[in-house]
PDB file of N, CA and C in Angstrom:
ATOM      1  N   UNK A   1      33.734  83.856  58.739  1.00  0.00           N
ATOM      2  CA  UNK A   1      34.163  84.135  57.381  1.00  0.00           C
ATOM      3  C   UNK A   1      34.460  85.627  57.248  1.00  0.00           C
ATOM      4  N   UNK A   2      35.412  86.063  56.793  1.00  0.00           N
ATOM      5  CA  UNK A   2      36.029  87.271  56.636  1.00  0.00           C
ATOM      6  C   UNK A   2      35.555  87.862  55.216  1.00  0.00           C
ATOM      7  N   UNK A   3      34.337  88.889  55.086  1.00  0.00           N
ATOM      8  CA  UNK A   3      34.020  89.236  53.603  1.00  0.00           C
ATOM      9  C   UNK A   3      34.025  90.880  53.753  1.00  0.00           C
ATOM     10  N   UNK A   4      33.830  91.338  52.848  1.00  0.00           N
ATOM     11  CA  UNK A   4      34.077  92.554  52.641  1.00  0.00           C
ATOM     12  C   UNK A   4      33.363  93.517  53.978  1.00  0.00           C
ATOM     13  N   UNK A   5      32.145  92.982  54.142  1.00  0.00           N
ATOM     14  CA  UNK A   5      31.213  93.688  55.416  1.00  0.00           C
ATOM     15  C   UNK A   5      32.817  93.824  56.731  1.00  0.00           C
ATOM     16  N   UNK A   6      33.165  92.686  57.004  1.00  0.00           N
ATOM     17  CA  UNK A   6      34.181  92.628  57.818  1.00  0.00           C
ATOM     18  C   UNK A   6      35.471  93.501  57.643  1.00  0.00           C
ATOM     19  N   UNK A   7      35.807  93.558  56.611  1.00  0.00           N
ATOM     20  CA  UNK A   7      36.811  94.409  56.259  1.00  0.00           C
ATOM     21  C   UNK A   7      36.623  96.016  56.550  1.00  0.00           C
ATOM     22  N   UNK A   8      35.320  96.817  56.126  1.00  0.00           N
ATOM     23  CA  UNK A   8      34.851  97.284  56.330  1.00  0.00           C
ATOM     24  C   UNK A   8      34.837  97.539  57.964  1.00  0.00           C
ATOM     25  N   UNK A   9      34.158  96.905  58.486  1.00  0.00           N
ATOM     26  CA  UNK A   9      34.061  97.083  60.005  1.00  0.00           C
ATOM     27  C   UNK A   9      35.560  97.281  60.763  1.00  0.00           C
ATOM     28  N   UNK A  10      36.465  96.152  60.417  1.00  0.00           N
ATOM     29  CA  UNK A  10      37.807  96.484  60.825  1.00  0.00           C
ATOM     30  C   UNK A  10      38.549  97.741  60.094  1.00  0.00           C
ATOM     31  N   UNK A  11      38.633  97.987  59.364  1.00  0.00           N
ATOM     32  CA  UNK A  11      39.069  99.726  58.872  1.00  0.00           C
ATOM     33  C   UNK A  11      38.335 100.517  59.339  1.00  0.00           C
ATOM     34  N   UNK A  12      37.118 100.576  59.885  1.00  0.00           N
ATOM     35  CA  UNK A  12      36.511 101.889  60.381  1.00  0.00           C
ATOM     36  C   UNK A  12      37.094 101.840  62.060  1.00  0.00           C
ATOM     37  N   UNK A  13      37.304 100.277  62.537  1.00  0.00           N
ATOM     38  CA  UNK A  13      38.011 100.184  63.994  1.00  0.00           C
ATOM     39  C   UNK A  13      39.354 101.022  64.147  1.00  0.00           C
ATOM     40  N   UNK A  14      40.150 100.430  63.109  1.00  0.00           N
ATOM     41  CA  UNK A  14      41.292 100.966  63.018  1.00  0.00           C
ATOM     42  C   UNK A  14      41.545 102.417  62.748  1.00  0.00           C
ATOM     43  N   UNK A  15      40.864 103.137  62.386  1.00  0.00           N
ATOM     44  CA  UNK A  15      40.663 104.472  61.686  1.00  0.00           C
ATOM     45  C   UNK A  15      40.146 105.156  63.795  1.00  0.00           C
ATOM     46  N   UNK A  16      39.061 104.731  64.120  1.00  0.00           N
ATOM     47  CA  UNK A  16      38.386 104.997  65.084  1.00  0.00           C
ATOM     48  C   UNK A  16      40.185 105.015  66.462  1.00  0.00           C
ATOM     49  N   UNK A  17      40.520 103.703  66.529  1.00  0.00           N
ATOM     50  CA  UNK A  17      41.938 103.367  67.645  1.00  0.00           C
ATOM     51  C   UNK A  17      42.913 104.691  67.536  1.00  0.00           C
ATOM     52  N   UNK A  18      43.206 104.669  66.117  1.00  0.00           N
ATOM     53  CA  UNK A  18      44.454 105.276  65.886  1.00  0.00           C
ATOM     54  C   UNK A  18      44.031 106.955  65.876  1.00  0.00           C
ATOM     55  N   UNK A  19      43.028 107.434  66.097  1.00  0.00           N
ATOM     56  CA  UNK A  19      42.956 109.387  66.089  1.00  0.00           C
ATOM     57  C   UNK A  19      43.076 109.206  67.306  1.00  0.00           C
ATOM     58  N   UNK A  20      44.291 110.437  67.452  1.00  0.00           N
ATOM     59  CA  UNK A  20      44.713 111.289  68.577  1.00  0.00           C
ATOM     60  C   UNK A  20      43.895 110.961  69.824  1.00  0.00           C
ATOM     61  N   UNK A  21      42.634 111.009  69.673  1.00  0.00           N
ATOM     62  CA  UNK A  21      41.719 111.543  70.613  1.00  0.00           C
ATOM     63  C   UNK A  21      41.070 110.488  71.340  1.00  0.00           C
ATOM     64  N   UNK A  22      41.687 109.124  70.858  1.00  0.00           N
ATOM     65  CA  UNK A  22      41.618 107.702  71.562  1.00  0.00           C
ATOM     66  C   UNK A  22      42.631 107.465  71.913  1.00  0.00           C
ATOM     67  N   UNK A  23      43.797 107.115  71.118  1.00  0.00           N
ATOM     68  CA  UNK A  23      45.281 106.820  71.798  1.00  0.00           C
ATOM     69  C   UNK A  23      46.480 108.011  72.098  1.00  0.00           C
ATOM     70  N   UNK A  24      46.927 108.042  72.656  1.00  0.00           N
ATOM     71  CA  UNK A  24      48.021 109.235  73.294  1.00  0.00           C
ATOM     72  C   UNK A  24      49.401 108.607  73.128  1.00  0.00           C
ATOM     73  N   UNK A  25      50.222 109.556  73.127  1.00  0.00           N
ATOM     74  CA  UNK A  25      51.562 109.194  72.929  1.00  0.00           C
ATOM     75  C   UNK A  25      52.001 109.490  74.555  1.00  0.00           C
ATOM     76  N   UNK A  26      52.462 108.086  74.834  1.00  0.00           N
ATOM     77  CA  UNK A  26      53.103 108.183  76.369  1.00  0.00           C
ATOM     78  C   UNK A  26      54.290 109.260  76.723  1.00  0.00           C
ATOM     79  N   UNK A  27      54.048 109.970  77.634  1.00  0.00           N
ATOM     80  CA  UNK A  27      55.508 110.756  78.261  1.00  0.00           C
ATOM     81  C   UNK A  27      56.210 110.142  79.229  1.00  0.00           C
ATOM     82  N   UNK A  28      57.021 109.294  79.580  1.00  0.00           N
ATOM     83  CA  UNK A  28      57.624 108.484  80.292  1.00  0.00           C
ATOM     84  C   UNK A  28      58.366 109.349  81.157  1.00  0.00           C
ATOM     85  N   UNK A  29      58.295 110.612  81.954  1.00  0.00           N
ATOM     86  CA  UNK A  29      58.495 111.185  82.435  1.00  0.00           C
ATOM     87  C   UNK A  29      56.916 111.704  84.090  1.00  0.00           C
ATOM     88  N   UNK A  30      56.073 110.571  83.426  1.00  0.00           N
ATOM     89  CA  UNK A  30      54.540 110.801  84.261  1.00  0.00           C
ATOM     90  C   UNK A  30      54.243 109.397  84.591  1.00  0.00           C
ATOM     91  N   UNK A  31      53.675 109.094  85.684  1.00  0.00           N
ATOM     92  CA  UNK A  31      53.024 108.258  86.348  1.00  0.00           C
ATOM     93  C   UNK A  31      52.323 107.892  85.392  1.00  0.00           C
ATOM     94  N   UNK A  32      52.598 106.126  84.960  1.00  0.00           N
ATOM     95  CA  UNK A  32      51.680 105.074  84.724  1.00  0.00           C
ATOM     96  C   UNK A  32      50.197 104.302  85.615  1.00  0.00           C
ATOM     97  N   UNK A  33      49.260 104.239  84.881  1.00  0.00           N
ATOM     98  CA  UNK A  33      48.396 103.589  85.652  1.00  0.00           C
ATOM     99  C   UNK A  33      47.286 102.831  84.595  1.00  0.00           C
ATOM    100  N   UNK A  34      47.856 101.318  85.340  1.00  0.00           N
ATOM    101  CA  UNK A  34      47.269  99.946  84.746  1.00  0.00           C
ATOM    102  C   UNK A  34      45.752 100.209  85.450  1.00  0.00           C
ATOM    103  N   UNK A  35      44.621 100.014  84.551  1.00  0.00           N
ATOM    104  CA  UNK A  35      43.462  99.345  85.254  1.00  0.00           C
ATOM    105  C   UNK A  35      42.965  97.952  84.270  1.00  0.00           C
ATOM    106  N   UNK A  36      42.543  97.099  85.657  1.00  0.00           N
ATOM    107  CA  UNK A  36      42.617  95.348  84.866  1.00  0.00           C
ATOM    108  C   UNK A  36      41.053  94.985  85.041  1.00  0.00           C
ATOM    109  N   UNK A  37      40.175  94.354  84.141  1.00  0.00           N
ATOM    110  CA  UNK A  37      39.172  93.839  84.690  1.00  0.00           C
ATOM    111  C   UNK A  37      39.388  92.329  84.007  1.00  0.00           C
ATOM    112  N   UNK A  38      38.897  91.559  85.172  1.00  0.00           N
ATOM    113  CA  UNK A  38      38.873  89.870  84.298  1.00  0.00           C
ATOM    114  C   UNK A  38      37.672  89.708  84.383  1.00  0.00           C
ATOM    115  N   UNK A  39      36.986  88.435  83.368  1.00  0.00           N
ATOM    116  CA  UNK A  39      35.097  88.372  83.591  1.00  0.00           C
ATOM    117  C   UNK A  39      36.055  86.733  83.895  1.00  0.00           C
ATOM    118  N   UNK A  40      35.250  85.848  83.272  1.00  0.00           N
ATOM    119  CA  UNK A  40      34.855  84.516  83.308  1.00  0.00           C
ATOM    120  C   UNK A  40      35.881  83.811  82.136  1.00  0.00           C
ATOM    121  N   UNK A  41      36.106  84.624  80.988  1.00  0.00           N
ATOM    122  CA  UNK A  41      36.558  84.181  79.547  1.00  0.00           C
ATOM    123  C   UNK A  41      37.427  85.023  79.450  1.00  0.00           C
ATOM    124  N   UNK A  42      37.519  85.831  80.172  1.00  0.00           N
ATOM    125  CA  UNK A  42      38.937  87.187  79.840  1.00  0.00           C
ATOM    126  C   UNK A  42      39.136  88.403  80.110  1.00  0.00           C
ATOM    127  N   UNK A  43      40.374  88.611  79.784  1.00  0.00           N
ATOM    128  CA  UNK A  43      40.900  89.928  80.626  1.00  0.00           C
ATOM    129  C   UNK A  43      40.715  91.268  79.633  1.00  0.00           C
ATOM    130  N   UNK A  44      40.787  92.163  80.343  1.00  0.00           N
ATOM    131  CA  UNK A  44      41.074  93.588  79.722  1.00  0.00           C
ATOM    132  C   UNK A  44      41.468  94.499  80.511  1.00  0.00           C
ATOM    133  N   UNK A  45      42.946  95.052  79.652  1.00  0.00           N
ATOM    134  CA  UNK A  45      43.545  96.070  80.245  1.00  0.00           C
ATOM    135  C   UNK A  45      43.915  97.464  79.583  1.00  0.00           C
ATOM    136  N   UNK A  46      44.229  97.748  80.434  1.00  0.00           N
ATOM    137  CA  UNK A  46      44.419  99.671  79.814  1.00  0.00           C
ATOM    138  C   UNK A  46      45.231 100.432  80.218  1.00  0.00           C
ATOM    139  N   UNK A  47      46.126 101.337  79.868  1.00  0.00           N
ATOM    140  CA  UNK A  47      47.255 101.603  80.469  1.00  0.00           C
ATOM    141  C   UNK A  47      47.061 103.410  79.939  1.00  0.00           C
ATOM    142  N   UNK A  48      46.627 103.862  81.161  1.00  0.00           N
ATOM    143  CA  UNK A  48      46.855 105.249  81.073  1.00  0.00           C
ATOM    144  C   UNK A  48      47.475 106.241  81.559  1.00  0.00           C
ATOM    145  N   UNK A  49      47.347 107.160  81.000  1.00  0.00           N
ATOM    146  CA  UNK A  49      48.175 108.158  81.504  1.00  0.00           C
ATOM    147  C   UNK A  49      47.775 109.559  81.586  1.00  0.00           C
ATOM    148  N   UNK A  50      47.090 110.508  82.582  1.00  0.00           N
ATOM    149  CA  UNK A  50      46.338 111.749  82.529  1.00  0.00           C
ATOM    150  C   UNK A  50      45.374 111.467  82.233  1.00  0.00           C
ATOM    151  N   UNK A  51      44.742 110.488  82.143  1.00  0.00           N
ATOM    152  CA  UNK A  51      43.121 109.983  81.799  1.00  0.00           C
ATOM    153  C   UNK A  51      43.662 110.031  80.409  1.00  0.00           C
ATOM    154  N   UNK A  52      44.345 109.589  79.440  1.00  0.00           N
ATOM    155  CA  UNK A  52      44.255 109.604  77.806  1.00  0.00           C
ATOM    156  C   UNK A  52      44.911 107.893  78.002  1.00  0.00           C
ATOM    157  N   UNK A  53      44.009 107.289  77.164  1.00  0.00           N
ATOM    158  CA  UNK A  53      44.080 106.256  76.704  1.00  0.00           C
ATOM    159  C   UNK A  53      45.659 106.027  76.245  1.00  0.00           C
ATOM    160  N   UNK A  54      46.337 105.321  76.734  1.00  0.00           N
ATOM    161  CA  UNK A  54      47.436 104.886  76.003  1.00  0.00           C
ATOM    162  C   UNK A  54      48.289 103.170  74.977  1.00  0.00           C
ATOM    163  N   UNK A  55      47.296 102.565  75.753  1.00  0.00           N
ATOM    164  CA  UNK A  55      47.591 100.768  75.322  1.00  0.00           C
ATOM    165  C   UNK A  55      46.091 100.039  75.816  1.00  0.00           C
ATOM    166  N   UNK A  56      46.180  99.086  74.892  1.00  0.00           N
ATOM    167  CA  UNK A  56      44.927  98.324  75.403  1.00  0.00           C
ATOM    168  C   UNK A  56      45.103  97.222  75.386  1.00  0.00           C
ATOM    169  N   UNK A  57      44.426  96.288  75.922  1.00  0.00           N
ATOM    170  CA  UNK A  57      45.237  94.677  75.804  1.00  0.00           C
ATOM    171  C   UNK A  57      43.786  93.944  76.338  1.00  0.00           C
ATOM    172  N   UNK A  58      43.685  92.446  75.370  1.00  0.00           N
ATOM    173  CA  UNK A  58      42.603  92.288  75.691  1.00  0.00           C
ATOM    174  C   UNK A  58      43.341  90.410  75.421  1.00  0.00           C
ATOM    175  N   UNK A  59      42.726  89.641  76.175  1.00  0.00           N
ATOM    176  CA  UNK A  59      43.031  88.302  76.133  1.00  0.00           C
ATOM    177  C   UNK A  59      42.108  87.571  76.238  1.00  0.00           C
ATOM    178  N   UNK A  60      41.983  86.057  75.922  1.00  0.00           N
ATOM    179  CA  UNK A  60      41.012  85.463  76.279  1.00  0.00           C
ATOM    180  C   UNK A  60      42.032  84.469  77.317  1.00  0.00           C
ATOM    181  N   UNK A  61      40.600  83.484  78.190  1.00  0.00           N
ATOM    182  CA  UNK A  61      41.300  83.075  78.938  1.00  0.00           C
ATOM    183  C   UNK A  61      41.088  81.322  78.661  1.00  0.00           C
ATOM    184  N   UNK A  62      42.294  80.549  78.382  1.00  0.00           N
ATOM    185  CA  UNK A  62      42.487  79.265  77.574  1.00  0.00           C
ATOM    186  C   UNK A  62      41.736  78.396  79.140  1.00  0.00           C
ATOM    187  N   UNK A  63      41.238  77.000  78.830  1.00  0.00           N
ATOM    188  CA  UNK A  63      40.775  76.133  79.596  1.00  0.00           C
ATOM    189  C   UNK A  63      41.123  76.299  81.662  1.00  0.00           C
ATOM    190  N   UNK A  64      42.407  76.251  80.875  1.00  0.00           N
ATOM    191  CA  UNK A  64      42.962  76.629  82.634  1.00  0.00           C
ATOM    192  C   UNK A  64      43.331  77.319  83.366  1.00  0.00           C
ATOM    193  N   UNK A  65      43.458  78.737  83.153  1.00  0.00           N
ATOM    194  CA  UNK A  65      43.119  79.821  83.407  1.00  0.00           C
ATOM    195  C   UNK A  65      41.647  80.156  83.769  1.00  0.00           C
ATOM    196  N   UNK A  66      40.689  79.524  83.303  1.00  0.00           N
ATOM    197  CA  UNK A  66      39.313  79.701  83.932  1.00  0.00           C
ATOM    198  C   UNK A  66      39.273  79.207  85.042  1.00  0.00           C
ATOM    199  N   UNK A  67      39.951  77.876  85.078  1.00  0.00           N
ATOM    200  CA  UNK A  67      39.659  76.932  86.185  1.00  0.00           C
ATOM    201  C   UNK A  67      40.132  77.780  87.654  1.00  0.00           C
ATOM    202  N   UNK A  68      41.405  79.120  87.230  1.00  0.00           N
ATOM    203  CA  UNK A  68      41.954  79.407  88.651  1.00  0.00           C
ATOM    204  C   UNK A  68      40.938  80.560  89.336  1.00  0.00           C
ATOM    205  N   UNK A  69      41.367  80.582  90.411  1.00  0.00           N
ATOM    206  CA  UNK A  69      40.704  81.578  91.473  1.00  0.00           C
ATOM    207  C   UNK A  69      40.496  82.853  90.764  1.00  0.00           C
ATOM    208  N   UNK A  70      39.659  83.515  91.401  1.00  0.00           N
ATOM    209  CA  UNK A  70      39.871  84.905  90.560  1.00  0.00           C
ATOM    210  C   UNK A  70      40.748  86.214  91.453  1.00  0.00           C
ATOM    211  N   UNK A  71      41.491  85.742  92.231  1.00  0.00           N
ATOM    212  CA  UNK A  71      42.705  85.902  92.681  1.00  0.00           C
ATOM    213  C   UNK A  71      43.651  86.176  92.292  1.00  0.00           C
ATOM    214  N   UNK A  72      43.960  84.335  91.768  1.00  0.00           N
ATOM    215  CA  UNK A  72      44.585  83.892  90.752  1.00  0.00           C
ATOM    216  C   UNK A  72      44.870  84.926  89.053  1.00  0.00           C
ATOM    217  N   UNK A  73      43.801  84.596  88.869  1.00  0.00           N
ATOM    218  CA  UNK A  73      43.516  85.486  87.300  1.00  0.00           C
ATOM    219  C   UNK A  73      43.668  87.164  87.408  1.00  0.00           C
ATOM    220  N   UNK A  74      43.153  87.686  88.311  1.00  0.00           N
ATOM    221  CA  UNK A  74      43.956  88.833  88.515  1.00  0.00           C
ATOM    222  C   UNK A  74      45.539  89.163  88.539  1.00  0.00           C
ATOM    223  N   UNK A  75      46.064  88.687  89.458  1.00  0.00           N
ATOM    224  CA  UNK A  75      47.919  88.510  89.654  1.00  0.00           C
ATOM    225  C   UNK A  75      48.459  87.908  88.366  1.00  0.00           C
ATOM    226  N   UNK A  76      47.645  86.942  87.646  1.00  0.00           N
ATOM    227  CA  UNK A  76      48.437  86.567  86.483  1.00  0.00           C
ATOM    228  C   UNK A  76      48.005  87.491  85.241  1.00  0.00           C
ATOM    229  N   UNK A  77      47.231  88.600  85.020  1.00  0.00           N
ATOM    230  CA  UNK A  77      46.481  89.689  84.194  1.00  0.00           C
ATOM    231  C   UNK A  77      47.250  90.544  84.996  1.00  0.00           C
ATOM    232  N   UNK A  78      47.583  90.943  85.738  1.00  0.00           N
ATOM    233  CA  UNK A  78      49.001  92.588  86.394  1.00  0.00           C
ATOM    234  C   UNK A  78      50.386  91.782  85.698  1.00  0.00           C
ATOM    235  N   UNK A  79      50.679  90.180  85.890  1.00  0.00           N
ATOM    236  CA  UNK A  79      51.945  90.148  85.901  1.00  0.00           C
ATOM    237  C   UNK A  79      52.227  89.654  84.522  1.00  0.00           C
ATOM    238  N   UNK A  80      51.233  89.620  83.135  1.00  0.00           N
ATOM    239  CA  UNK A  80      50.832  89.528  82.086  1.00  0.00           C
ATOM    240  C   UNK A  80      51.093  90.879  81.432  1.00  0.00           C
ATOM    241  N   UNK A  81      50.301  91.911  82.252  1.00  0.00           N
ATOM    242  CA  UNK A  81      50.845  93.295  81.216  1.00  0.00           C
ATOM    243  C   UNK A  81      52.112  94.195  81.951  1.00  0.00           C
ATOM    244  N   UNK A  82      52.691  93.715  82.855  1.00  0.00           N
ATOM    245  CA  UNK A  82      53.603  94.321  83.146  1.00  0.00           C
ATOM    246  C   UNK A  82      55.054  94.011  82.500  1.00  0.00           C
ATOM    247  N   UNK A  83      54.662  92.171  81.670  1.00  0.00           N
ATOM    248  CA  UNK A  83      55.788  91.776  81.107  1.00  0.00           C
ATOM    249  C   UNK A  83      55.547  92.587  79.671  1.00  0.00           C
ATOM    250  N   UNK A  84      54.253  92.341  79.302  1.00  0.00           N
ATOM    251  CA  UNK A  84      53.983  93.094  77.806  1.00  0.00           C
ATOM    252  C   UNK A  84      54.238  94.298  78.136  1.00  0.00           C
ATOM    253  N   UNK A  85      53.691  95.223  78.716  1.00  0.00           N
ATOM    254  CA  UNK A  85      54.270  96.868  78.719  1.00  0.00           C
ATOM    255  C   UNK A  85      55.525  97.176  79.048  1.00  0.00           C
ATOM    256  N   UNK A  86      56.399  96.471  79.191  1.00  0.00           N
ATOM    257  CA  UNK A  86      57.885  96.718  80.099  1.00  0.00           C
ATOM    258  C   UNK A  86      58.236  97.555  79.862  1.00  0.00           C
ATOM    259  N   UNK A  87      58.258  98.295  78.329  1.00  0.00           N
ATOM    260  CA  UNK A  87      59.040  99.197  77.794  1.00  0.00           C
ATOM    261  C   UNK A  87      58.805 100.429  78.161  1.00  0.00           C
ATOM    262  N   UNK A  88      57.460 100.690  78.618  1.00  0.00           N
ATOM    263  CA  UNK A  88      56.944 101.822  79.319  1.00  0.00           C
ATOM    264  C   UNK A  88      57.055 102.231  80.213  1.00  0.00           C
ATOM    265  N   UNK A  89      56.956 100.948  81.469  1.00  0.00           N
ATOM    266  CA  UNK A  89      57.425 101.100  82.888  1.00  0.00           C
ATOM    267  C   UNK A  89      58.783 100.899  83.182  1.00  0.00           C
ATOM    268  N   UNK A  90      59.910 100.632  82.627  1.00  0.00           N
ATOM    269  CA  UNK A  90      60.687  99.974  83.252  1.00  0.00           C
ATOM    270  C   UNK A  90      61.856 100.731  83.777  1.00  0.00           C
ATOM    271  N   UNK A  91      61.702 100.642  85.172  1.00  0.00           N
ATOM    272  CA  UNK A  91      62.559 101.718  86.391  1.00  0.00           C
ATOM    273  C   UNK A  91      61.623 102.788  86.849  1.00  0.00           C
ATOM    274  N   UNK A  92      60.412 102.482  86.716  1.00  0.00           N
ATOM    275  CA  UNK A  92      59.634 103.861  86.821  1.00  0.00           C
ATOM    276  C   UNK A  92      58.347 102.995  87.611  1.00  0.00           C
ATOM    277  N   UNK A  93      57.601 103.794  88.539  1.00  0.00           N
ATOM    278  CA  UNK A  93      56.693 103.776  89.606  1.00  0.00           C
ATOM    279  C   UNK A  93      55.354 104.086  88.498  1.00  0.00           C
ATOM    280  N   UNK A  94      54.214 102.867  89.187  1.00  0.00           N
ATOM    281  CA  UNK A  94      53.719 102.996  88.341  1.00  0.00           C
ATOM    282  C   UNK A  94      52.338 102.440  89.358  1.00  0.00           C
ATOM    283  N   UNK A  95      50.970 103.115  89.207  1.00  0.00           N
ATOM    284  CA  UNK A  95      49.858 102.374  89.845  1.00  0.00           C
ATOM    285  C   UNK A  95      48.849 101.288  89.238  1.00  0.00           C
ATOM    286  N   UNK A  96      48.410 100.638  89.780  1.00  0.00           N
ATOM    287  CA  UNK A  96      47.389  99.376  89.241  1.00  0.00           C
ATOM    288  C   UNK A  96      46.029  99.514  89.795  1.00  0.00           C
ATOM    289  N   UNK A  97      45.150  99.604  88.953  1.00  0.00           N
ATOM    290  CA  UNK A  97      43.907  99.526  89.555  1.00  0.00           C
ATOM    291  C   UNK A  97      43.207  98.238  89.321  1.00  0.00           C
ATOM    292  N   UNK A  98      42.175  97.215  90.236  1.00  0.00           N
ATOM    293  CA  UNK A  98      41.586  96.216  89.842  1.00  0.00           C
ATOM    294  C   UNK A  98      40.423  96.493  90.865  1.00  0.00           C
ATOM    295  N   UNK A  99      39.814  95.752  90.456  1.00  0.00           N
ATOM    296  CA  UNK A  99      38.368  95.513  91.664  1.00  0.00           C
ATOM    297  C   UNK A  99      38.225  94.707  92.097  1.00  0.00           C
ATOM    298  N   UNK A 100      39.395  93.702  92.458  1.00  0.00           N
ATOM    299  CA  UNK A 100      39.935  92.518  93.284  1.00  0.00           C
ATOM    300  C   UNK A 100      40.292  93.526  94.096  1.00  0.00           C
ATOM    301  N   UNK A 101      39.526  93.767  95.615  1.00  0.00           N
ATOM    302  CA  UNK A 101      40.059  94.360  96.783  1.00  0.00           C
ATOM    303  C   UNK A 101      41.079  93.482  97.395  1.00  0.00           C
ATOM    304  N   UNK A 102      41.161  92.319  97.573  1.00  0.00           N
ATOM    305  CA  UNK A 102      42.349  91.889  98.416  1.00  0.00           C
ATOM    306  C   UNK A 102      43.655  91.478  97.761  1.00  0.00           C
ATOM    307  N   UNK A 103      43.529  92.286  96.401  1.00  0.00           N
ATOM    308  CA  UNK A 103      44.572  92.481  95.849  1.00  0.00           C
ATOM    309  C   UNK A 103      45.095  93.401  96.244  1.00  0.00           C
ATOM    310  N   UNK A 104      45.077  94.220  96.850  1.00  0.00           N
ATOM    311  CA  UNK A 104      45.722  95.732  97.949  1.00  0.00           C
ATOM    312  C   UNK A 104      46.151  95.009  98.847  1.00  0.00           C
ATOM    313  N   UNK A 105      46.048  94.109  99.899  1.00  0.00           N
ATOM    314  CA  UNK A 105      46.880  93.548 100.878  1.00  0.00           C
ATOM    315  C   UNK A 105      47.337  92.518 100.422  1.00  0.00           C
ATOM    316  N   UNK A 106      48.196  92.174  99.014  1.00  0.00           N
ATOM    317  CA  UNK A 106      48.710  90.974  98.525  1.00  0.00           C
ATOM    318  C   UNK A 106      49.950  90.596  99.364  1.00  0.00           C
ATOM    319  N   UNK A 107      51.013  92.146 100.048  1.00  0.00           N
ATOM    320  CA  UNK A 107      51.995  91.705 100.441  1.00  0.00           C
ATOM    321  C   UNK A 107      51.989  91.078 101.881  1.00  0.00           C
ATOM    322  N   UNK A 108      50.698  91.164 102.560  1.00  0.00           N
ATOM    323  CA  UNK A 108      50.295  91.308 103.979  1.00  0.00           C
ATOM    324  C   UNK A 108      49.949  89.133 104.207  1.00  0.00           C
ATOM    325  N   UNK A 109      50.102  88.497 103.172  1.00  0.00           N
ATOM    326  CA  UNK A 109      49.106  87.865 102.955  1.00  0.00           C
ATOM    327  C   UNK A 109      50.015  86.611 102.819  1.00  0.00           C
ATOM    328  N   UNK A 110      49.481  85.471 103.284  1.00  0.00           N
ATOM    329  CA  UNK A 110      50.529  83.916 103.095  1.00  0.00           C
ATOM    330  C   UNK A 110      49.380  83.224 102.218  1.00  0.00           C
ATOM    331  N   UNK A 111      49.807  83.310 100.563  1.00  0.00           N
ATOM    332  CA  UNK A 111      48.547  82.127 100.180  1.00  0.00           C
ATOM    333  C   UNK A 111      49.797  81.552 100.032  1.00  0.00           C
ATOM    334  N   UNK A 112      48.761  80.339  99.942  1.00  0.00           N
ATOM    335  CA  UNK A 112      49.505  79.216  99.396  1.00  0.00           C
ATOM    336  C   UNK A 112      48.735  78.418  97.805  1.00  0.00           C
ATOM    337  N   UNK A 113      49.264  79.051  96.547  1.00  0.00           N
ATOM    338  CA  UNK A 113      49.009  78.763  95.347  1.00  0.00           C
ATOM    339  C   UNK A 113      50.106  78.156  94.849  1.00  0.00           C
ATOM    340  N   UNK A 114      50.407  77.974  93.569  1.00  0.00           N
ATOM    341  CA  UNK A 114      51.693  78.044  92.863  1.00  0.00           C
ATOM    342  C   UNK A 114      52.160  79.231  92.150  1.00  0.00           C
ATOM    343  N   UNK A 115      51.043  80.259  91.828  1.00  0.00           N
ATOM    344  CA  UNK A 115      50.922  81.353  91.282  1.00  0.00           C
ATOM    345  C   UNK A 115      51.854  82.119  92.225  1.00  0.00           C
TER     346      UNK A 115
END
């Protein structure tokens, strides 16, 4: 139920996101860098730049998306905010961080998913 306590809490969020000193205005002239974490129920991502916070993105993850590898859920959380951020990256070199290590030898690698 959404009552005033709530309202409250979301305007002090919003007030908190939007100063300078949390979100940054991107220079698209500097190296992008995605870092992704997935748990069990969902993803979260972050897109920075010079260490200043620039985008945040947070998802939950629907029935079948849990069910996949966490492989899986990684590659589809990079290829999730790379369609949402496009406008930032697009033609431009950009790094990804995850703590899926054998996500670093993805190109080295024959799975066989549908993903």
């Amino acid at each position: 139920m959404w009552d005033h306590k709530a309202t409250k809490a979301f305007n002090l969020l919003k007030k908190l996101m939007t100063k300078p000193s949390i979100l940054s205005l991107p220079d698209l002239n500097k190296l992008f860098i995605i870092e992704t974490d997935v748990s069990m129920v969902g993803v979260r991502v972050v897109l920075i730049q010079d260490r200043h916070l620039i985008a945040y993105i947070s998802k939950y993850l629907g029935p079948k998306q849990q069910t996949m590898s966490i492989y899986e859920e990684e590659m589809l959380v990079i290829m999730h905010v790379v369609t949402k951020l496009k406008h930032y990256m697009w033609g431009k070199h950009f790094k990804t961080r995850t703590n899926h290590m054998s996500l670093k030898y993805l190109l080295d690698q024959k799975i066989i998913t549908p993903i």
